[in-house]
N, C-alpha and C. Protein backbone atom coordinates (compact mmCIF):
# COMPACT_ATOMS: atom_id res chain seq x y z
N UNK A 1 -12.19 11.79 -0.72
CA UNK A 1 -11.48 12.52 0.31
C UNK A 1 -10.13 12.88 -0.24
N UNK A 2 -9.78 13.95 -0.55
CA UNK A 2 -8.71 14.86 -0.70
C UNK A 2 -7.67 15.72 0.62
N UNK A 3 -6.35 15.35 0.35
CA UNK A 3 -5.50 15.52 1.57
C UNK A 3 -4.66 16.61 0.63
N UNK A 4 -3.52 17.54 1.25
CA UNK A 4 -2.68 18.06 0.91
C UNK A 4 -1.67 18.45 1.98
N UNK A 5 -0.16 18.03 1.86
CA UNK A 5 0.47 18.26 2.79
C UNK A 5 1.65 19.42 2.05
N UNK A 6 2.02 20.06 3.16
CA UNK A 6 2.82 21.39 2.88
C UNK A 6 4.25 20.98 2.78
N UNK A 7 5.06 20.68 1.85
CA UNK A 7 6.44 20.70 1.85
C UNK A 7 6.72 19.35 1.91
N UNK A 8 8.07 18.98 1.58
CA UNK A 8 8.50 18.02 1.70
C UNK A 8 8.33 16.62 2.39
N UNK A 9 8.46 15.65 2.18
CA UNK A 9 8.22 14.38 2.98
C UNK A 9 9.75 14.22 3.69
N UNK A 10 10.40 13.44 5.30
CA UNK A 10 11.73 13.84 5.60
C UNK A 10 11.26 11.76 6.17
N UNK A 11 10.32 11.88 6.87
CA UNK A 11 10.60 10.75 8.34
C UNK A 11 8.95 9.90 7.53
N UNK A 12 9.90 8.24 6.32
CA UNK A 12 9.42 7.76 6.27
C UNK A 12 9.79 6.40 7.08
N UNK A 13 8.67 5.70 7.25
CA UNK A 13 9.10 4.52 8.06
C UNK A 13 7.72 3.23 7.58
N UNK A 14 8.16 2.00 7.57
CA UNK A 14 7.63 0.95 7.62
C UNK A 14 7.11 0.32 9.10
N UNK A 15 6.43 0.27 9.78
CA UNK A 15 6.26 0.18 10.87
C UNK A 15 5.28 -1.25 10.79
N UNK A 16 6.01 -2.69 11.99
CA UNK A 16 6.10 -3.63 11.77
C UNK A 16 4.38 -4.15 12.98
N UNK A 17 4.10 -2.99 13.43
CA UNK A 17 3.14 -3.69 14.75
C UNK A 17 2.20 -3.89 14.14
N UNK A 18 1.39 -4.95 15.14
CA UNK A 18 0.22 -5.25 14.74
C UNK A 18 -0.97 -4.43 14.41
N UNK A 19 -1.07 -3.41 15.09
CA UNK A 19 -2.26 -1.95 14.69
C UNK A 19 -1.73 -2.14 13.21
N UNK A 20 -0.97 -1.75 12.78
CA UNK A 20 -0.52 -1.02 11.31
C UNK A 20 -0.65 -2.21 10.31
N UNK A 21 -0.15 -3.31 10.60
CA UNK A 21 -0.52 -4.23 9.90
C UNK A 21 -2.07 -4.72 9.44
N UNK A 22 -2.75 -4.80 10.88
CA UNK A 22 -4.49 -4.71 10.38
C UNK A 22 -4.97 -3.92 10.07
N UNK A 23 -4.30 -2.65 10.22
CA UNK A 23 -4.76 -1.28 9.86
C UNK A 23 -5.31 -1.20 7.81
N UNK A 24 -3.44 -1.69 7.76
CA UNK A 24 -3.58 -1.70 6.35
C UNK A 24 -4.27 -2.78 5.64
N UNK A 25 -4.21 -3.94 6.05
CA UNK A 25 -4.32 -5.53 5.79
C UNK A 25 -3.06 -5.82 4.81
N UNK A 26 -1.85 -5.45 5.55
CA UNK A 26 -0.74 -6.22 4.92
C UNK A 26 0.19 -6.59 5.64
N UNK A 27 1.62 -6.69 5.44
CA UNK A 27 2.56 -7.34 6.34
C UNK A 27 3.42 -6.05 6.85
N UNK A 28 3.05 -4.54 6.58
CA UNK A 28 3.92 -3.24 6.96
C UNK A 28 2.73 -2.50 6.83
N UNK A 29 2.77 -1.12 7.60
CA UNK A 29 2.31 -0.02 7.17
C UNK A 29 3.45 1.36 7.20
N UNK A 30 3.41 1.79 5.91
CA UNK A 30 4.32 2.42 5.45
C UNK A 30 3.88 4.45 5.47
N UNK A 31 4.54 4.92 6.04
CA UNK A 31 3.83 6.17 6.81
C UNK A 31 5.41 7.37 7.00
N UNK A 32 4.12 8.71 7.04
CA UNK A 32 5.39 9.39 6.48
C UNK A 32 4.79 10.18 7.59
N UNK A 33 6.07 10.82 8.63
CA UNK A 33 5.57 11.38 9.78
C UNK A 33 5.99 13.16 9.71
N UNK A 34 4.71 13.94 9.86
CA UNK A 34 5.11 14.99 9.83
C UNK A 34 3.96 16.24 10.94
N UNK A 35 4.50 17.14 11.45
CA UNK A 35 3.84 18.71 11.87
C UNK A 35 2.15 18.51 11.10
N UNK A 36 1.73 18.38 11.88
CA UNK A 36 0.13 17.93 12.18
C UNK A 36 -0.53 19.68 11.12
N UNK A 37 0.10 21.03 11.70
CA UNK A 37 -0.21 21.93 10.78
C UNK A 37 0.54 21.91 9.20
N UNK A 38 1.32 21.09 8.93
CA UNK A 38 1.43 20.86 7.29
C UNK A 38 0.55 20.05 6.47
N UNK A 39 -0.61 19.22 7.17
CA UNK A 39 -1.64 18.50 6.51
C UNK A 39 -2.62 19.24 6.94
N UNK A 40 -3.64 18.97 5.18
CA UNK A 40 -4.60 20.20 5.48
C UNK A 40 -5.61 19.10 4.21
N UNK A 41 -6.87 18.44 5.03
CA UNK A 41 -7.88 17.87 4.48
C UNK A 41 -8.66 18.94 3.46
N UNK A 42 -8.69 19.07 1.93
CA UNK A 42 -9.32 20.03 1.46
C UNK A 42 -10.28 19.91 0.76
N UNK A 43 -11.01 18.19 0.88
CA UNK A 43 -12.56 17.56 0.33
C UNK A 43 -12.53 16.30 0.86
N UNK A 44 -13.94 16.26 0.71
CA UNK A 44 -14.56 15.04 1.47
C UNK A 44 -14.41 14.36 3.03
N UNK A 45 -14.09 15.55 4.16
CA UNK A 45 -13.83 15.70 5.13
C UNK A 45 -14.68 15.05 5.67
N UNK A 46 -15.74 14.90 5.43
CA UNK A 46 -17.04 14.31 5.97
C UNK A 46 -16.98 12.70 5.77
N UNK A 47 -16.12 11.68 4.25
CA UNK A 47 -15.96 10.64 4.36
C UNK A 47 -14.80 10.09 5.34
N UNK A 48 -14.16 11.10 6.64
CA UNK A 48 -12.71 10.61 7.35
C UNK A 48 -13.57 10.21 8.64
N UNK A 49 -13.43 8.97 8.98
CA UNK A 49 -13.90 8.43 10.03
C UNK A 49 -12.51 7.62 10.86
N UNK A 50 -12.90 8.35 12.27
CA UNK A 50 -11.82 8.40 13.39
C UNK A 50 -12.33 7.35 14.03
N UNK A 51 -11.28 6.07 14.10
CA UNK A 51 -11.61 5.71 15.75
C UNK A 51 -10.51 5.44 16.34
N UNK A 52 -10.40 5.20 18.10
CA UNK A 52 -9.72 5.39 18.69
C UNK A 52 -9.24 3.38 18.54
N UNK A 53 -7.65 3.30 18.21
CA UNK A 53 -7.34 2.01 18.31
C UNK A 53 -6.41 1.47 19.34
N UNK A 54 -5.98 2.32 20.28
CA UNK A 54 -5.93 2.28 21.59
C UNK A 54 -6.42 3.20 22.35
N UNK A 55 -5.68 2.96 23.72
CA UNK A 55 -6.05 3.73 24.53
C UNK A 55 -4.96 5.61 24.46
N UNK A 56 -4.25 5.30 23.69
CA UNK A 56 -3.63 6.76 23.19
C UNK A 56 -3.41 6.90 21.53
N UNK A 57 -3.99 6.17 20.91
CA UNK A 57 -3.89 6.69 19.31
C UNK A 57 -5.09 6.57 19.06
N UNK A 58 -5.22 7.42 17.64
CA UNK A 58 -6.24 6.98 16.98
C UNK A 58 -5.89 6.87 15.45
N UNK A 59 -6.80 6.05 14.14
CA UNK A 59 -5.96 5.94 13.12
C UNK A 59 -7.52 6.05 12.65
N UNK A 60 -7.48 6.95 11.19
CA UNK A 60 -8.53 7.69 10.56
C UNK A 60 -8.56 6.60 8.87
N UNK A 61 -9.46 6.64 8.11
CA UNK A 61 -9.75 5.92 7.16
C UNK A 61 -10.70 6.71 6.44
N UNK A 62 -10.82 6.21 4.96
CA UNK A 62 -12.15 6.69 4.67
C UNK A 62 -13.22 6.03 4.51
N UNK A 63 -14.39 6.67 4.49
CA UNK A 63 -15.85 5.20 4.71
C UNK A 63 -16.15 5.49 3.23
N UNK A 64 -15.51 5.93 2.26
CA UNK A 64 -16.11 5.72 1.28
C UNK A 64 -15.70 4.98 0.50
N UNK A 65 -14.14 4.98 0.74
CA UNK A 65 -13.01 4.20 -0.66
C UNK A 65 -12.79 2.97 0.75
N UNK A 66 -12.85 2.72 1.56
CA UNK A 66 -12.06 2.50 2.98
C UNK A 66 -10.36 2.70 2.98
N UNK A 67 -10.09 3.77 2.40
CA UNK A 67 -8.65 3.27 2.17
C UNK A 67 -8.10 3.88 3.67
N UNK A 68 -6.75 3.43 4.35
CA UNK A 68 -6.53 3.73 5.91
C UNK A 68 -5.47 5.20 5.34
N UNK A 69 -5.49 6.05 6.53
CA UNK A 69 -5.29 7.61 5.59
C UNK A 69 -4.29 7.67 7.07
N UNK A 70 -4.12 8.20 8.00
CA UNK A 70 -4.02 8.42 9.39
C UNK A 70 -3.35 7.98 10.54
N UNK A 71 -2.51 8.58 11.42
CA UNK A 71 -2.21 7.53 12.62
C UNK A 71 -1.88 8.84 13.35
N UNK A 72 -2.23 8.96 14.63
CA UNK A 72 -2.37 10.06 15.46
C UNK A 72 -2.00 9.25 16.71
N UNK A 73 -1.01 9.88 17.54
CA UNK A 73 -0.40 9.70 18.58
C UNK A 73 -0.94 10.90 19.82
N UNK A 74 -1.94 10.30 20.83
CA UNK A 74 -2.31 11.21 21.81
C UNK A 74 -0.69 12.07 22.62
N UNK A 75 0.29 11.13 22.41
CA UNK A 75 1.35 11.05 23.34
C UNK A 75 2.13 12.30 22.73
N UNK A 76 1.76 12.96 21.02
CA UNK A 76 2.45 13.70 20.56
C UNK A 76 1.91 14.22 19.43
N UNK A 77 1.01 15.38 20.47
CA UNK A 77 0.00 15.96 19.25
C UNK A 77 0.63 16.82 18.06
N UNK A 78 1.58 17.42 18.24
CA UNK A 78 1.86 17.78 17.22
C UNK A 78 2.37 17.59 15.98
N UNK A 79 2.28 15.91 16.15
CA UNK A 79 2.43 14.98 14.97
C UNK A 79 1.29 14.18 14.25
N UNK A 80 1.42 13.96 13.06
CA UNK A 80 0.25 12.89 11.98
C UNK A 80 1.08 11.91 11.23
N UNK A 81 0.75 10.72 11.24
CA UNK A 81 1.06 10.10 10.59
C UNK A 81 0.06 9.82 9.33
N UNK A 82 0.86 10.09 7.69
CA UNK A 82 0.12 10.03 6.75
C UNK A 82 0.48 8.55 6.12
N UNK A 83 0.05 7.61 5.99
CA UNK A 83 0.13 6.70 4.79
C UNK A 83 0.73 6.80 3.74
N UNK A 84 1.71 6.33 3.08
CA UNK A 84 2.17 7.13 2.00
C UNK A 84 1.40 6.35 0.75
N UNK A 85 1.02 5.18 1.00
CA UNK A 85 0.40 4.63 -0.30
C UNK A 85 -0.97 5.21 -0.89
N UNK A 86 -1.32 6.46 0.24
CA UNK A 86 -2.39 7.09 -0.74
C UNK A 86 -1.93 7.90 -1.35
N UNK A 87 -0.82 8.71 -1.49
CA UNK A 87 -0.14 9.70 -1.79
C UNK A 87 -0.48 9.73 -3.60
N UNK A 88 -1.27 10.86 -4.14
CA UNK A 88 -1.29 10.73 -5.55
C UNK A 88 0.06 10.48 -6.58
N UNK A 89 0.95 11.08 -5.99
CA UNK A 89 2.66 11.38 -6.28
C UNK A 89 3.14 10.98 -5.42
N UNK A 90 4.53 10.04 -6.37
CA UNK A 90 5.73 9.87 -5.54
C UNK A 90 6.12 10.14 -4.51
N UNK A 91 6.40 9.88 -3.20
CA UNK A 91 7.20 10.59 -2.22
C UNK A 91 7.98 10.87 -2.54
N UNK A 92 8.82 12.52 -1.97
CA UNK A 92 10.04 13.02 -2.50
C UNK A 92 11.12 12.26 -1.40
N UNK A 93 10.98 11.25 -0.51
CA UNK A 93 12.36 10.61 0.34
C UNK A 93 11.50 9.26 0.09
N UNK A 94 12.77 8.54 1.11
CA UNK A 94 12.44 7.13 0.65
C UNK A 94 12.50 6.46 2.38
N UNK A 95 12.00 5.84 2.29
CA UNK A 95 11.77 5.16 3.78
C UNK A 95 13.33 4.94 4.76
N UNK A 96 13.53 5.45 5.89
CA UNK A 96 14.51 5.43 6.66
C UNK A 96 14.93 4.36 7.48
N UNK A 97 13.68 3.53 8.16
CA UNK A 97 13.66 2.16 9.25
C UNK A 97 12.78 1.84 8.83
N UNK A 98 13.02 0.62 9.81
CA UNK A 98 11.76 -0.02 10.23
C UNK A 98 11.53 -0.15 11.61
N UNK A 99 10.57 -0.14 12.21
CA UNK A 99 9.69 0.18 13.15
C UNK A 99 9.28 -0.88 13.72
N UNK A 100 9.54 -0.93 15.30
CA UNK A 100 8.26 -1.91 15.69
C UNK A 100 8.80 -3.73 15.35
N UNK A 101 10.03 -3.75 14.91
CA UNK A 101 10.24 -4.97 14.46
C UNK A 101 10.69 -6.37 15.28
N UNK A 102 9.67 -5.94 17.21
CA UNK A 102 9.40 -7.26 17.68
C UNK A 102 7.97 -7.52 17.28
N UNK A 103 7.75 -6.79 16.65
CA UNK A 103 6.20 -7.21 16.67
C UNK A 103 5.85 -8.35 14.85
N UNK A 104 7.08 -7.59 14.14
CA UNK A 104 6.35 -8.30 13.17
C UNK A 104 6.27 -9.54 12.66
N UNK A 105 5.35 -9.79 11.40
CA UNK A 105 4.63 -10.73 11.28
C UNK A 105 6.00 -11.81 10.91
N UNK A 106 5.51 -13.23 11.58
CA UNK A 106 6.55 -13.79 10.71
C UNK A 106 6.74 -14.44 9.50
N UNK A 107 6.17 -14.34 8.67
CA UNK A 107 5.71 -14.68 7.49
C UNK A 107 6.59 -13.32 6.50
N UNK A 108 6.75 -12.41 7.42
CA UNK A 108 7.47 -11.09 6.62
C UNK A 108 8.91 -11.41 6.85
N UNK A 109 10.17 -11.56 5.43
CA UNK A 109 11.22 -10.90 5.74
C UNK A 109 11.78 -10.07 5.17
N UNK A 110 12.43 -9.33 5.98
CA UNK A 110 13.04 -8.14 5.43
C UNK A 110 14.72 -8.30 5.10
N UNK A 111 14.26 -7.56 3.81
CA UNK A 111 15.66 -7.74 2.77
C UNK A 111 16.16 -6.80 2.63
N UNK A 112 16.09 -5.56 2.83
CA UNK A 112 16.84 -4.68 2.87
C UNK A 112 17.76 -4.14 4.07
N UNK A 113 18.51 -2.86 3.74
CA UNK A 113 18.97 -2.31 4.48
C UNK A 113 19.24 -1.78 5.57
N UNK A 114 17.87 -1.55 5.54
CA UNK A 114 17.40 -0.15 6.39
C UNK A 114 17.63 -0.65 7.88
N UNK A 115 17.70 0.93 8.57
CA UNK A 115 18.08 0.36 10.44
C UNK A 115 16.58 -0.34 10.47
N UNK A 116 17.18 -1.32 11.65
CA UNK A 116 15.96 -2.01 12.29
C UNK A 116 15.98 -1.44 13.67
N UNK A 117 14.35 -1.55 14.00
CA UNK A 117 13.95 -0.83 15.49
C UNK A 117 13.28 -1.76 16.36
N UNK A 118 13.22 -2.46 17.45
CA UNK A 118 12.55 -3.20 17.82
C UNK A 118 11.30 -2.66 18.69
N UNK A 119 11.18 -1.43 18.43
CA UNK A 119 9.90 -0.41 18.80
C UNK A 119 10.06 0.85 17.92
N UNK A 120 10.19 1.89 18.89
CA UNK A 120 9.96 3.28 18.15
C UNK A 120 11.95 3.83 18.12
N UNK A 121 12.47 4.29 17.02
CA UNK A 121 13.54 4.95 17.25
C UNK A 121 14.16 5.61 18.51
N UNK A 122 15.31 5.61 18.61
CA UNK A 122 15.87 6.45 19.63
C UNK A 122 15.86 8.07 19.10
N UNK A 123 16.24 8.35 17.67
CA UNK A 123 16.12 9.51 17.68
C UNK A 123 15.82 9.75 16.03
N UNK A 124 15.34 10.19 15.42
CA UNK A 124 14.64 10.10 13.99
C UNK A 124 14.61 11.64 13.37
N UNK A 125 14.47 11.51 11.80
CA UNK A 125 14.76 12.29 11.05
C UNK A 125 13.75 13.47 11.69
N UNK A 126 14.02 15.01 11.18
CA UNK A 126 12.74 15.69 11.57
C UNK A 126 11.52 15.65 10.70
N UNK A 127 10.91 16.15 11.27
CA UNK A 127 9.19 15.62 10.83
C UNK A 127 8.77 17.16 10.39
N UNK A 128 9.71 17.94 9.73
CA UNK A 128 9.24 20.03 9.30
C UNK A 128 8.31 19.67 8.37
């Protein structure tokens, strides 16, 4: 399964909840949020299997590699969240927050910088 996104990466984030964590099977899932028409699936469309992991998202994977690809917000369709660790190349930005950080694991600490969120941002980079 082959992805291609149009332009720049702006709104990366580490996001600390539990979906994202089992999502990935690690202690973050690290995701780069952008305009749902700048990603454009251009093979193996047929290995992206959707399911719904609540009752307003859904987060996509592939059934062939299983690697987790996806995070879709019913609440705000005109956004995708891409994974950045499938990314063949570097991201051109570097992660902004963290996300979600009543939820996370405690076995995780965080050593850096970055703003902390104890859910979703108040107001975040744009997603062009």
């Amino acid at each position: 399964m082959r992805y291609e996104i149009d332009g720049p990466l702006r709104r990366i984030t580490h996001c600390h909840c539990s979906m994202c964590r089992k999502f990935h099977g690690a202690g973050v899932g690290t995701y780069a949020t952008l305009r749902r028409a700048r990603l454009r699936v251009v093979a193996g469309e047929e290995a992206l299997t959707v399911f719904a992991s609540s009752d307003h998202a859904t987060r996509s994977f592939c059934s062939r590699c299983g690697a987790s690809l996806f995070f879709e917000d019913r609440d705000e369709p005109e956004s995708v969240d891409v994974a950045i660790g499938t990314l063949d190349d570097e991201p051109d930005a570097m992660p902004w927050a963290h996300i979600f950080v009543a939820d996370k694991a405690g076995w995780v600490d965080i050593r850096d910088e970055l703003p902390r969120f104890e859910a979703s941002p108040p107001s975040e980079p744009s997603t062009s």
